[in-house]
Protein backbone atom coordinates (compact mmCIF):
# COMPACT_ATOMS: atom_id res chain seq x y z
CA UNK A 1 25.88 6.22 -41.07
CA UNK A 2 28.38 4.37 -40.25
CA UNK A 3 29.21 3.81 -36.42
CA UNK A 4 32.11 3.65 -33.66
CA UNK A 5 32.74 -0.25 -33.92
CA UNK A 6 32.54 0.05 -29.40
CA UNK A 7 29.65 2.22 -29.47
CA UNK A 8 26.63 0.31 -27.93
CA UNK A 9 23.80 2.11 -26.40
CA UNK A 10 21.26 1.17 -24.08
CA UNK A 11 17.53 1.63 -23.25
CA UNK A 12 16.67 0.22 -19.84
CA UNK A 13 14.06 0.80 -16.75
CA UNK A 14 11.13 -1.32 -15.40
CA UNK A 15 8.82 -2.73 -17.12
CA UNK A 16 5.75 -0.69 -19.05
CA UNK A 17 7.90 2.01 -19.24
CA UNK A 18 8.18 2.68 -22.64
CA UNK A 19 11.57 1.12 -23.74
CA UNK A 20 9.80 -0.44 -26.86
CA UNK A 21 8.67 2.64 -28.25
CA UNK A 22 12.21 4.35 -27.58
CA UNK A 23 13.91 1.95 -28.86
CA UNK A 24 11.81 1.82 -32.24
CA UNK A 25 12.40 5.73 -32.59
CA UNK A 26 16.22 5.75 -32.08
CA UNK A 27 16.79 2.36 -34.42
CA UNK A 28 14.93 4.68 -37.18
CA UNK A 29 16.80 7.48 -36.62
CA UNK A 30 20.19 6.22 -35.85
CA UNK A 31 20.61 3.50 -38.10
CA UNK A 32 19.96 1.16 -35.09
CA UNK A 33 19.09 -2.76 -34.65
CA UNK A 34 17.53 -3.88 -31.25
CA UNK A 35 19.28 -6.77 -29.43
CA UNK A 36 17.01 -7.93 -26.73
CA UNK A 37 18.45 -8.10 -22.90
CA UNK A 38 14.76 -8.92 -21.06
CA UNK A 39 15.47 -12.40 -19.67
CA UNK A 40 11.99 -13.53 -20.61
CA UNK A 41 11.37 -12.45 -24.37
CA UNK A 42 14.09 -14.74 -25.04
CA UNK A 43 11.71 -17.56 -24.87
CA UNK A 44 9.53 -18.51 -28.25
CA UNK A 45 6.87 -19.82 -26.96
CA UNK A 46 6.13 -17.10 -24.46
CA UNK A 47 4.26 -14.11 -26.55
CA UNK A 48 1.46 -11.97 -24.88
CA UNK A 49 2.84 -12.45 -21.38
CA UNK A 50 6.51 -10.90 -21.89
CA UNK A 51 5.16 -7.76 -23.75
CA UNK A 52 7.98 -8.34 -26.77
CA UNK A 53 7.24 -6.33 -29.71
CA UNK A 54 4.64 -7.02 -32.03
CA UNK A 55 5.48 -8.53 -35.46
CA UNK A 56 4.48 -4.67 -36.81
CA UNK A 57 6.78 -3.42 -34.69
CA UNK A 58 9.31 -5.15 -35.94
CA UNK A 59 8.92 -5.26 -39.49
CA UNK A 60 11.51 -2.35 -40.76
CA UNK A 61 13.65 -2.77 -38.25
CA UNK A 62 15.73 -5.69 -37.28
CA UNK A 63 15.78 -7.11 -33.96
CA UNK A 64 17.82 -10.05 -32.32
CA UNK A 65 17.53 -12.45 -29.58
CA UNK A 66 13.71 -12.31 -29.67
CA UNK A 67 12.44 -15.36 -29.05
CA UNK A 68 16.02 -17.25 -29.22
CA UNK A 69 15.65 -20.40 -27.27
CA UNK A 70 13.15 -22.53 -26.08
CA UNK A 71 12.03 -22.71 -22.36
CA UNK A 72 13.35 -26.04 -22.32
CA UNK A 73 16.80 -24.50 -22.89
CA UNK A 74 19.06 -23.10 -19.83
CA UNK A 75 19.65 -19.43 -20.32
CA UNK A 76 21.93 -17.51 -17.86
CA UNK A 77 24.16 -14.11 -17.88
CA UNK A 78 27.02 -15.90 -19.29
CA UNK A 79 25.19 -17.01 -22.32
CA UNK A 80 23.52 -14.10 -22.77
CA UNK A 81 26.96 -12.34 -23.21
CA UNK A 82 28.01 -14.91 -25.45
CA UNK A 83 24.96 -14.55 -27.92
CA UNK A 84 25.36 -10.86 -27.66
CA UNK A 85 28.64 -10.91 -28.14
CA UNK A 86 28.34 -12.22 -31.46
CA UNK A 87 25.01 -10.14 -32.79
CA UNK A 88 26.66 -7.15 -31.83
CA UNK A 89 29.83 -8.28 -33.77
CA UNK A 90 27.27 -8.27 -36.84
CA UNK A 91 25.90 -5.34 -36.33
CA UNK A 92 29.63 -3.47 -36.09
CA UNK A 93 30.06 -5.18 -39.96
CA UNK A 94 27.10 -3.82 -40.97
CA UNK A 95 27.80 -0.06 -39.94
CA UNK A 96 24.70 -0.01 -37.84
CA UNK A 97 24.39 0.65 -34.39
CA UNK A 98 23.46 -2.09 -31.92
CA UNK A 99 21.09 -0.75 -29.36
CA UNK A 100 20.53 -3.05 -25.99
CA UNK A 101 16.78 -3.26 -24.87
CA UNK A 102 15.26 -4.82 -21.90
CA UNK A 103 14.82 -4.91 -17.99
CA UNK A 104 17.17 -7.27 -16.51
CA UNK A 105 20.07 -5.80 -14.92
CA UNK A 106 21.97 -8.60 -14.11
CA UNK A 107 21.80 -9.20 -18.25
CA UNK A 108 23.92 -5.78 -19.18
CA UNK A 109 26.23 -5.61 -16.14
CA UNK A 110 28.00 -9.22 -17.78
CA UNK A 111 27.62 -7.86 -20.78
CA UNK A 112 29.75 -4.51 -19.82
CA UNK A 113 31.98 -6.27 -17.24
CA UNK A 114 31.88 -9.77 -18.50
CA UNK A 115 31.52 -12.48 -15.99
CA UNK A 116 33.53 -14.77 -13.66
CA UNK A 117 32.94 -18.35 -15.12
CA UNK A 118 33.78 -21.16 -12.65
CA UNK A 119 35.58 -24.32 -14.61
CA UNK A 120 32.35 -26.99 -13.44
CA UNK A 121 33.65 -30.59 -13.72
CA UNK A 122 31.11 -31.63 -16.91
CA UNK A 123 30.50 -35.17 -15.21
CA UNK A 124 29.16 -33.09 -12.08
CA UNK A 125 26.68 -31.35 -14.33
CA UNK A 126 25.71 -33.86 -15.99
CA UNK A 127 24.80 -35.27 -13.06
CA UNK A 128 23.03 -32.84 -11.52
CA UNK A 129 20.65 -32.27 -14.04
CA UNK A 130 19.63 -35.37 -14.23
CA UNK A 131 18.87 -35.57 -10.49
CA UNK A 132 17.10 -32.15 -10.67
CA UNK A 133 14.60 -33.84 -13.46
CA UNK A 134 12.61 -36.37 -10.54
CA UNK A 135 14.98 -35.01 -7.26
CA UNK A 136 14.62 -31.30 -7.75
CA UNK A 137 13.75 -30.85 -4.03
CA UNK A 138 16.57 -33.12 -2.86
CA UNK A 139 18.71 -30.75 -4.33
CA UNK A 140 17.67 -27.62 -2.93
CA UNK A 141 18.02 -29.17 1.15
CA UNK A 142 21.34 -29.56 -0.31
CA UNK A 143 22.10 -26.64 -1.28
CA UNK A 144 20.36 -25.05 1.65
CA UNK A 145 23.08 -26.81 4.08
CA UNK A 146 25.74 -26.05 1.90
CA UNK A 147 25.12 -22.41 1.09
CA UNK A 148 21.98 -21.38 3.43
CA UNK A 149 22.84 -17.84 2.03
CA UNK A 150 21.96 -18.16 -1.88
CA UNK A 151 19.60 -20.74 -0.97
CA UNK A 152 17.52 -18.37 0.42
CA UNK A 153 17.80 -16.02 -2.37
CA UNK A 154 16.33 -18.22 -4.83
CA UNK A 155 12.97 -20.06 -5.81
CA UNK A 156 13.26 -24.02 -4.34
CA UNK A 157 11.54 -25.02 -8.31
CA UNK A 158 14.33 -22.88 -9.77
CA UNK A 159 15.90 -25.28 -11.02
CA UNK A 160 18.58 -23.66 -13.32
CA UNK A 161 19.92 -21.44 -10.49
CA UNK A 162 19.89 -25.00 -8.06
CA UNK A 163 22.09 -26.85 -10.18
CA UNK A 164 24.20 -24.19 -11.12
CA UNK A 165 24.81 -22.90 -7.32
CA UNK A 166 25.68 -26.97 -6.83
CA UNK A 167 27.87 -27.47 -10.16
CA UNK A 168 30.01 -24.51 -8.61
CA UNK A 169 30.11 -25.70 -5.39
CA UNK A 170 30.81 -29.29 -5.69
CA UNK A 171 33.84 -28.12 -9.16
CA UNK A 172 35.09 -25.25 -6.66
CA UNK A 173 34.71 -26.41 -3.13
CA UNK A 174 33.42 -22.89 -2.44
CA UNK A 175 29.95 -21.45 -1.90
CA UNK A 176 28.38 -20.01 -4.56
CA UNK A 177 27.32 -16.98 -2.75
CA UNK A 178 31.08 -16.34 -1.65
CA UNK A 179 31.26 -15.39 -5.62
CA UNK A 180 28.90 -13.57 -5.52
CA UNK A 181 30.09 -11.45 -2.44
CA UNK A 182 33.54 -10.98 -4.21
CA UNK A 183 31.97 -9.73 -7.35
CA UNK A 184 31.43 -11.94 -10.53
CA UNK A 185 32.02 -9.22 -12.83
CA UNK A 186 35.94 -9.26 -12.35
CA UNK A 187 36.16 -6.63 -14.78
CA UNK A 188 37.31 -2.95 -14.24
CA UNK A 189 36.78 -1.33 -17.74
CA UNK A 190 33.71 -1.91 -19.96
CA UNK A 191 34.09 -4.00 -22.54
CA UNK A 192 32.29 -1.73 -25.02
CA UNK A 193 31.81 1.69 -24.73
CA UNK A 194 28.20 2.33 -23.65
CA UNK A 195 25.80 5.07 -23.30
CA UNK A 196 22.66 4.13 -21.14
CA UNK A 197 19.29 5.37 -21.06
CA UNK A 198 16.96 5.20 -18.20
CA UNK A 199 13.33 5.66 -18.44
CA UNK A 200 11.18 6.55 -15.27
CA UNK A 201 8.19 7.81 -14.73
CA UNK A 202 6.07 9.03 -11.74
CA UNK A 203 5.49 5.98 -9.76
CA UNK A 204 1.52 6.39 -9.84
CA UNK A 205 1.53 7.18 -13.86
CA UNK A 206 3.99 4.15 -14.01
CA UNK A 207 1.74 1.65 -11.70
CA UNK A 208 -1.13 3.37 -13.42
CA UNK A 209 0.75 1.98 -17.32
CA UNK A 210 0.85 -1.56 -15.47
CA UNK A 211 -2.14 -2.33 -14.67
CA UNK A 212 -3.90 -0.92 -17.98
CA UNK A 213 -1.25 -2.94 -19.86
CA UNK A 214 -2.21 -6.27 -17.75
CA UNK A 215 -5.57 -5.29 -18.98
CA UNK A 216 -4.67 -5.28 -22.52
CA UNK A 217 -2.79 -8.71 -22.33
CA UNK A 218 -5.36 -10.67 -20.89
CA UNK A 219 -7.56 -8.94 -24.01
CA UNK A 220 -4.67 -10.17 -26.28
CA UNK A 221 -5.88 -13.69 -25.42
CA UNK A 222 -3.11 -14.07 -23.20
CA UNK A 223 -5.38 -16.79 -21.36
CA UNK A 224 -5.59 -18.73 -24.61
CA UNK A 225 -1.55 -19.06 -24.45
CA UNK A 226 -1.67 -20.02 -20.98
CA UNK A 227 -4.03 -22.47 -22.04
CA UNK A 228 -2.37 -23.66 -24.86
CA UNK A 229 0.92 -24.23 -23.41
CA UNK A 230 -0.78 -26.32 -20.30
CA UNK A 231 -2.47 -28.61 -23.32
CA UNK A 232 0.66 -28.88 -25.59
CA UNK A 233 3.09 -29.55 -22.65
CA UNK A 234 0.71 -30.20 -19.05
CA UNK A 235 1.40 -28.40 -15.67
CA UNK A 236 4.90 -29.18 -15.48
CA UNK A 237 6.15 -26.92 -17.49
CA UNK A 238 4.95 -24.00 -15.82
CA UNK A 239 7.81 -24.72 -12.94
CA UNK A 240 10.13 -22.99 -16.03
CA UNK A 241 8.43 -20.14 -16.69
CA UNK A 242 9.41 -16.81 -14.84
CA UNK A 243 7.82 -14.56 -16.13
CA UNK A 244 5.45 -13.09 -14.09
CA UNK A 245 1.58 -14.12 -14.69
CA UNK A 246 1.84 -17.19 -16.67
CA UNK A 247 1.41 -19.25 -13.32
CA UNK A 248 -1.33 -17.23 -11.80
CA UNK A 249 -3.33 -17.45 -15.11
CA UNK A 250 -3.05 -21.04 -15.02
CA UNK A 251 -4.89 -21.08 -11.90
CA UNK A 252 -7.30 -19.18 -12.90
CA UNK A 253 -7.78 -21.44 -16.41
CA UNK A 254 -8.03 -24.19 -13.70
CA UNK A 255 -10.21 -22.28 -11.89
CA UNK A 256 -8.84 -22.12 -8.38
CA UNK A 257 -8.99 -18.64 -8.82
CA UNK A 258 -11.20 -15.89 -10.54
CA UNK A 259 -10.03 -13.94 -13.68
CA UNK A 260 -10.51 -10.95 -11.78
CA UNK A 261 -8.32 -12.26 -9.28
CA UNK A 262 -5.49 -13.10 -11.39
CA UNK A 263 -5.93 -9.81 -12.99
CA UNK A 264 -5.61 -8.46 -9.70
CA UNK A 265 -2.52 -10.47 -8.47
CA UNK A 266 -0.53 -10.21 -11.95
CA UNK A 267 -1.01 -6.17 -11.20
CA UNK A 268 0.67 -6.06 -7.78
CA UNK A 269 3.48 -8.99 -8.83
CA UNK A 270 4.39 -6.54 -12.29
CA UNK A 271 4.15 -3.15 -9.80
CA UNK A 272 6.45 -5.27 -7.23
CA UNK A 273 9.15 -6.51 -9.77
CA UNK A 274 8.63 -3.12 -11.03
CA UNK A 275 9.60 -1.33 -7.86
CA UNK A 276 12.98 -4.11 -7.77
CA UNK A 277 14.28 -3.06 -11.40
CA UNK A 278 13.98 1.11 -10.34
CA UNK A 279 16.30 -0.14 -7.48
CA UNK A 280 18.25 -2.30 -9.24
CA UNK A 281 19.04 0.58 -12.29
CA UNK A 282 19.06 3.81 -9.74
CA UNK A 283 22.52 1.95 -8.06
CA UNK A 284 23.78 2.61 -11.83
CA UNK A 285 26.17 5.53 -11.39
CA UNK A 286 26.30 6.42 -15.51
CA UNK A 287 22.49 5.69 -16.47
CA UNK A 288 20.95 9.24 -18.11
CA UNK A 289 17.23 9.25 -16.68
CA UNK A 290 14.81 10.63 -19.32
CA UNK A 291 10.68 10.52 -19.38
CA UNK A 292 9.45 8.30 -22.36
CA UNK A 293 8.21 11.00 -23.69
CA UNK A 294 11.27 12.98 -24.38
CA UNK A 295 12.19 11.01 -27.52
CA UNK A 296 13.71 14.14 -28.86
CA UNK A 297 16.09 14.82 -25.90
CA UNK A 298 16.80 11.28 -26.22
CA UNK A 299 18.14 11.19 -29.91
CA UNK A 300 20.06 14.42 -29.11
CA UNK A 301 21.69 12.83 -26.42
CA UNK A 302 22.69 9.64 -28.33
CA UNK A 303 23.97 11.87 -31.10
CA UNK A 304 26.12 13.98 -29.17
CA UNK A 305 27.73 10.22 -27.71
CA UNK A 306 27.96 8.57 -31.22
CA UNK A 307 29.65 11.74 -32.34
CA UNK A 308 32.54 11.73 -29.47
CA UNK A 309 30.93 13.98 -26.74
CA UNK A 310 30.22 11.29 -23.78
């Protein structure tokens, strides 16, 4: 079937809610490929951790920006528009219909608005990232007396969202939370024409699908990637890696804490970021809320859009 060369549609929520499976059943039925907009699975050499689909999963079905970039790369909103840009370019050739997976909300709103991109002076970025290498906490006191207000928003290792708070600041002469306050998405029509999919749950049965699925990870020798990633690249690297787990399981391989433990804390950190992407998509005004389960209400739904009723 060929599709609407502006149609995109997306499957969002929080995390172990189902979007996987979803997804999966409307790519089969709608002539669909999945282009991935979880801020996480686009690293390769994060697997078990990130819950991306398995290589089964994928097999008849194609799916993009999986696995993309390494976790020494930067990734931010504005490249994720501009990778997205071009797979769902593809797609529109092929007469498919690109379908938008993942959790991160700040991902899709650039990729509907677009997003307000500063012009950073390259000789002050180079800079900085060169400094944030041995003087990463130099860096964040700075940008603490410069912008107190981001700085307090952020992680004082992140050092992606350090430098580029600085780059802006020190190119602009403005505070990088003043842009943020006026709106980076400058937009006021979509760029594509989207229909969005929410999936939500009970909060018990959903916090109840988190901590089985923790479960499941660790039994998927998720501890063998933690410690294979602290042999292949040392402690370090974990400083780059947000996703949530990967940090507490290192202690745990280093045995500062128990399994159990880790088990434990992974559970409440996935239920808490859980709990932050509900709030984050409920302040969506055009998401349709659907149980996972209600695949065929779903496809109806997306049918009725592709065909010219949203």
């Amino acid at each position: 079937m060929t599709q609407d060369k502006n149609k995109v549609v997306v499957v969002c929520g929080p995390t172990a809610s189902g979007k996987t499976e979803v997804s999966l059943f409307l790519a089969k039925h709608c002539s669909g490929e999945i282009v991935n907009f979880d801020s996480q699975q686009f690293y390769r050499e994060l697997v078990t951790g990130t819950a991306k689909p398995t290589p089964k999963e994928r097999e008849n079905i194609p799916h993009h920006l999986f696995e993309a970039i390494s976790i020494f790369d930067e990734m931010n909103a504005g490249k994720f528009v501009e990778l997205a840009d071009k797979v769902v370019r593809e797609i529109f050739e092929r007469g498919n219909l690109p379908i938008l997976v993942g959790g991160t909300g700040l991902y899709l709103r650039a990729f509907e608005y677009g997003i307000f991109e500063a012009k950073i002076d390259p000789e002050v970025r180079k800079k900085l990232r060169a400094l944030a290498q041995e003087r990463l906490d130099e860096l964040f006191s700075e940008l603490k007396r410069l912008d107190p207000e981001y700085a307090k928003k952020i992680h004082p290792h992140d050092r992606v969202r350090i430098t580029r708070a600085l780059e802006v600041i020190y190119s602009t002469g403005r505070p990088f939370s003043l842009f943020h306050r006026e709106n980076p998405f400058f937009r006021k029509e979509k760029r594509y024409s989207t229909f969005k999919i929410g999936l939500i749950l009970p909060r018990k049965e959903l916090y109840e699908r988190i901590n089985t699925r923790v479960k499941k990870m660790i039994a998927s020798n998720w501890l063998e990637e933690v410690k294979d990633l602290y042999k292949k690249y040392g402690e370090e690297v974990f400083e780059r890696i947000k996703a949530i787990g990967y940090r507490t399981l290192l202690q745990a391989y280093l045995g500062k804490i128990s399994l159990d433990e880790a088990i434990s804390i992974i559970q409440r950190d996935t239920r808490h970021y859980a709990k932050r992407q509900i709030s984050w998509f409920k302040k969506e005004k055009d998401i349709h809320w659907f149980h996972p389960k209600d695949v065929e209400k779903i496809k109806t739904a997306v049918e009725n859009f592709l065909s010219g009723g949203e």
